[in-house]
C-alpha atoms as a PDB file:
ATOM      1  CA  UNK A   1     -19.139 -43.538   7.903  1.00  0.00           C
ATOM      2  CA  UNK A   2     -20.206 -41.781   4.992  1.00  0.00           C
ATOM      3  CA  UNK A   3     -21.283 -38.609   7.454  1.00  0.00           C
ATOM      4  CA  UNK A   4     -17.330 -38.632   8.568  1.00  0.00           C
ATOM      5  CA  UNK A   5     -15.906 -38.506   4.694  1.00  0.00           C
ATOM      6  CA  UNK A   6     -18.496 -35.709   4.067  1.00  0.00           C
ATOM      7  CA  UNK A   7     -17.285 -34.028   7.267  1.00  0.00           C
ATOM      8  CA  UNK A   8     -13.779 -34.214   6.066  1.00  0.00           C
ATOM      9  CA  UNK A   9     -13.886 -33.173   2.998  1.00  0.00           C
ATOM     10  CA  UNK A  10     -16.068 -30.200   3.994  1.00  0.00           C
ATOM     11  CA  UNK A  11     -12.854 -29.580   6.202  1.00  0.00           C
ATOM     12  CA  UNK A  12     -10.445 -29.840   3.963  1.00  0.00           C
ATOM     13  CA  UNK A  13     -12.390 -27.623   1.037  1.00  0.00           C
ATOM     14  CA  UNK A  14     -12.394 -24.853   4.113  1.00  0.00           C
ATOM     15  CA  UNK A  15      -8.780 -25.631   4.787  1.00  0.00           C
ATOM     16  CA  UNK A  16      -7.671 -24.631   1.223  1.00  0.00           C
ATOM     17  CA  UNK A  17     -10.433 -21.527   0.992  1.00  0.00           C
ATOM     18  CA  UNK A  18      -8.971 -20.534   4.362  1.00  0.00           C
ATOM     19  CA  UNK A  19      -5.469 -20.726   2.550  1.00  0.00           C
ATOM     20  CA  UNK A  20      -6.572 -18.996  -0.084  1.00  0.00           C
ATOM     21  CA  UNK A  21      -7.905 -16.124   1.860  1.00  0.00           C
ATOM     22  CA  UNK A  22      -4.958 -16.006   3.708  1.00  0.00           C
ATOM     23  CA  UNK A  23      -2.961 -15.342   0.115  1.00  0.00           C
ATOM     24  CA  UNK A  24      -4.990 -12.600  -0.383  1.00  0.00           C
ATOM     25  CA  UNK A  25      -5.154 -10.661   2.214  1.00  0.00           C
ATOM     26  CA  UNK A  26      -1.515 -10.632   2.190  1.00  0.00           C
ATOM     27  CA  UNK A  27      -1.950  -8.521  -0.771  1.00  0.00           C
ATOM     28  CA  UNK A  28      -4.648  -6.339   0.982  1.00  0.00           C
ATOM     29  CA  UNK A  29      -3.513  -3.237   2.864  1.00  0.00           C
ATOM     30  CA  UNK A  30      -5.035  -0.744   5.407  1.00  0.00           C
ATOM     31  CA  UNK A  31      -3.444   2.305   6.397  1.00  0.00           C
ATOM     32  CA  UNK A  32      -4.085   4.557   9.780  1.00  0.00           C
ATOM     33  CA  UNK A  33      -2.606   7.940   9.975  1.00  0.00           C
ATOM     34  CA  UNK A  34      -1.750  10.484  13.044  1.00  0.00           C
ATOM     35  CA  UNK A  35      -1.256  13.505  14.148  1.00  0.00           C
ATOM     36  CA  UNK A  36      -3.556  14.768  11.244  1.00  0.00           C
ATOM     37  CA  UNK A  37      -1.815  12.904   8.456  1.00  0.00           C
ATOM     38  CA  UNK A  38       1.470  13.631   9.729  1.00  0.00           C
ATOM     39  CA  UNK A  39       2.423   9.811  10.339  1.00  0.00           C
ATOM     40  CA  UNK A  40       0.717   7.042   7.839  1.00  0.00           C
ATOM     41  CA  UNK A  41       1.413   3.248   8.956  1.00  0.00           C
ATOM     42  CA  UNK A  42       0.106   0.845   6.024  1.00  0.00           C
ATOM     43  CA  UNK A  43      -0.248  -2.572   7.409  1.00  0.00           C
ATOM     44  CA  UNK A  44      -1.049  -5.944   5.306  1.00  0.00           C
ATOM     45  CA  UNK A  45      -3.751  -8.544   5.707  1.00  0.00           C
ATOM     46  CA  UNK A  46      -1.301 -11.148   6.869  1.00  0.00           C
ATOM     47  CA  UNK A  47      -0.575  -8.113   9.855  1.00  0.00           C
ATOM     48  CA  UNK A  48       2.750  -7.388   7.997  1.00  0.00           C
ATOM     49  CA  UNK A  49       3.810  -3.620   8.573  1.00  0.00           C
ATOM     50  CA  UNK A  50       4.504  -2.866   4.579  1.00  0.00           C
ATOM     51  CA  UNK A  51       5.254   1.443   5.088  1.00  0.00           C
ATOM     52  CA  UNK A  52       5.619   3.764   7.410  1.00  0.00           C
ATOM     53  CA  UNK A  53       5.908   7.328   6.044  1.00  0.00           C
ATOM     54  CA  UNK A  54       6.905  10.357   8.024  1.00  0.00           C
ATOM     55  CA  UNK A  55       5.690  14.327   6.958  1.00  0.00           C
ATOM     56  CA  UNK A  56       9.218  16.318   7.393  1.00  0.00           C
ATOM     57  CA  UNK A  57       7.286  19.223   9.413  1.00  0.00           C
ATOM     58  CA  UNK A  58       6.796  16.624  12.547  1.00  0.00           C
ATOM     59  CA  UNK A  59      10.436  15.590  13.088  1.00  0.00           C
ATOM     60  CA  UNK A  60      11.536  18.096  15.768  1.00  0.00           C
ATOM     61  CA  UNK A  61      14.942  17.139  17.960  1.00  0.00           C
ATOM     62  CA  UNK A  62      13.358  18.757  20.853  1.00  0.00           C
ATOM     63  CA  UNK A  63      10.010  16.416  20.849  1.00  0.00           C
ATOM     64  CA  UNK A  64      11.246  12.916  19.606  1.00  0.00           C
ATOM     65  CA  UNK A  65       8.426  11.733  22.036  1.00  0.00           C
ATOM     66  CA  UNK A  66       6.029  12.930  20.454  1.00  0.00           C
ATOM     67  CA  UNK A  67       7.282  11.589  17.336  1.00  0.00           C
ATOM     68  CA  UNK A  68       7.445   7.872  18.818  1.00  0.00           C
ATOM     69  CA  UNK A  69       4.169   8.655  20.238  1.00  0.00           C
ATOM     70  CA  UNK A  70       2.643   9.423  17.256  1.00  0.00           C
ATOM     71  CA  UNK A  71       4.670   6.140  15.154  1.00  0.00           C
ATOM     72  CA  UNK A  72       3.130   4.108  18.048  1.00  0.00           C
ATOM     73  CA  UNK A  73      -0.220   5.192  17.158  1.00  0.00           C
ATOM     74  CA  UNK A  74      -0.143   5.143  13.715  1.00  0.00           C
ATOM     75  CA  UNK A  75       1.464   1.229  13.887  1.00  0.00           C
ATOM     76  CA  UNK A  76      -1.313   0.180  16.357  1.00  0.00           C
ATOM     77  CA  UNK A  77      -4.011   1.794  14.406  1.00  0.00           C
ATOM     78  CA  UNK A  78      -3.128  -0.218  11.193  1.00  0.00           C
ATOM     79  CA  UNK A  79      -2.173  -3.484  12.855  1.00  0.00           C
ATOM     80  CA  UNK A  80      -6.082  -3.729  14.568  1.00  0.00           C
ATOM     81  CA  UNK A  81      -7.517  -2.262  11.099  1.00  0.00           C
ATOM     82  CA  UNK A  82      -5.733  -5.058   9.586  1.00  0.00           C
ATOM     83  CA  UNK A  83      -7.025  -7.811  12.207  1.00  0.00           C
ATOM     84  CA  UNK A  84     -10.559  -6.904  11.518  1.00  0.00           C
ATOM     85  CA  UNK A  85      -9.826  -7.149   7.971  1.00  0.00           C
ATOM     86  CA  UNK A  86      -8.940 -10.739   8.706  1.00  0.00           C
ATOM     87  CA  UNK A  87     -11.710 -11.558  11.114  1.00  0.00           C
ATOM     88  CA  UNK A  88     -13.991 -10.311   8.828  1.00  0.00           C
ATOM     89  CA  UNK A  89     -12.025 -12.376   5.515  1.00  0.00           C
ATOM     90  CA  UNK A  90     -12.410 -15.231   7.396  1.00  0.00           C
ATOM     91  CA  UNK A  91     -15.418 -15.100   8.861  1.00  0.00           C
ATOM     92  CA  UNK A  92     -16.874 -15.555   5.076  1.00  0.00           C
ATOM     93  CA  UNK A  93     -15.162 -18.869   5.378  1.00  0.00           C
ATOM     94  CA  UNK A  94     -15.968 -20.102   8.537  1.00  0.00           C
ATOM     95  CA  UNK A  95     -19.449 -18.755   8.945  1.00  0.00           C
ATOM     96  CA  UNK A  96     -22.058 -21.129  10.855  1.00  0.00           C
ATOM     97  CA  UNK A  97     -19.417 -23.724  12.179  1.00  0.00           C
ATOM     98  CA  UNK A  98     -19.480 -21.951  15.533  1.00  0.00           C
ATOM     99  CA  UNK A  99     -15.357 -22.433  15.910  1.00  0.00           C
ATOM    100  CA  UNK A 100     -14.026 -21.007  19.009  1.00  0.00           C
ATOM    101  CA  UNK A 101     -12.127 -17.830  17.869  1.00  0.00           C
ATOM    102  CA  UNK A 102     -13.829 -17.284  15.324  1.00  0.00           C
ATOM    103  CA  UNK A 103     -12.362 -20.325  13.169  1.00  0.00           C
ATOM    104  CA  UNK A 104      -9.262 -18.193  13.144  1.00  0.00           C
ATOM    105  CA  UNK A 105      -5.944 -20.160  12.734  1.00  0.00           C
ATOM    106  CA  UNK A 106      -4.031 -18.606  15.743  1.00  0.00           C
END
């Protein structure tokens, strides 16, 4: 019995450091740019989109394609920059339990 109350609390102290990694990287930012800077996509640590900015030279009415192709790019490259940010976050937390996932919460 006393194994089990050890076990839980152990959870429960990773259940509020997990929480409060969480807070923080919702703070945290990473940013991906493309077409040489022209497009920047900042995303959060909570994989939040927080900025998208635009360099006036690549807006062109005759290529809006390339334009989406380029927003696409930029918004993919931040969201995965952000995930390993998070993976790696809490990976601090849940290193050596062997959780499936990664001990991610989703």
């Amino acid at each position: 019995m006393a194994n089990m109350m050890k076990m839980l609390k152990q959870a429960a102290s990773m259940q509020k450091e997990m929480q409060r990694v969480q807070a923080e990287l919702a703070e945290k930012t990473v940013e991906f740019t493309t077409g040489g800077g022209m497009v920047k996509a900042v995303a959060r640590g909570d994989l939040s989109i927080e900025s998208i900015r635009i360099d006036p030279k690549v807006v062109d009415p005759e290529d809006v394609e390339m334009l989406e192709d380029l927003l696409l790019a930029a918004v993919d490259g931040a969201m995965k920059a952000a995930q390993e940010m998070m993976q790696t976050e809490m990976g601090k937390v849940t290193a050596g339990l062997n959780l499936p996932g990664g001990g991610l919460p989703f």
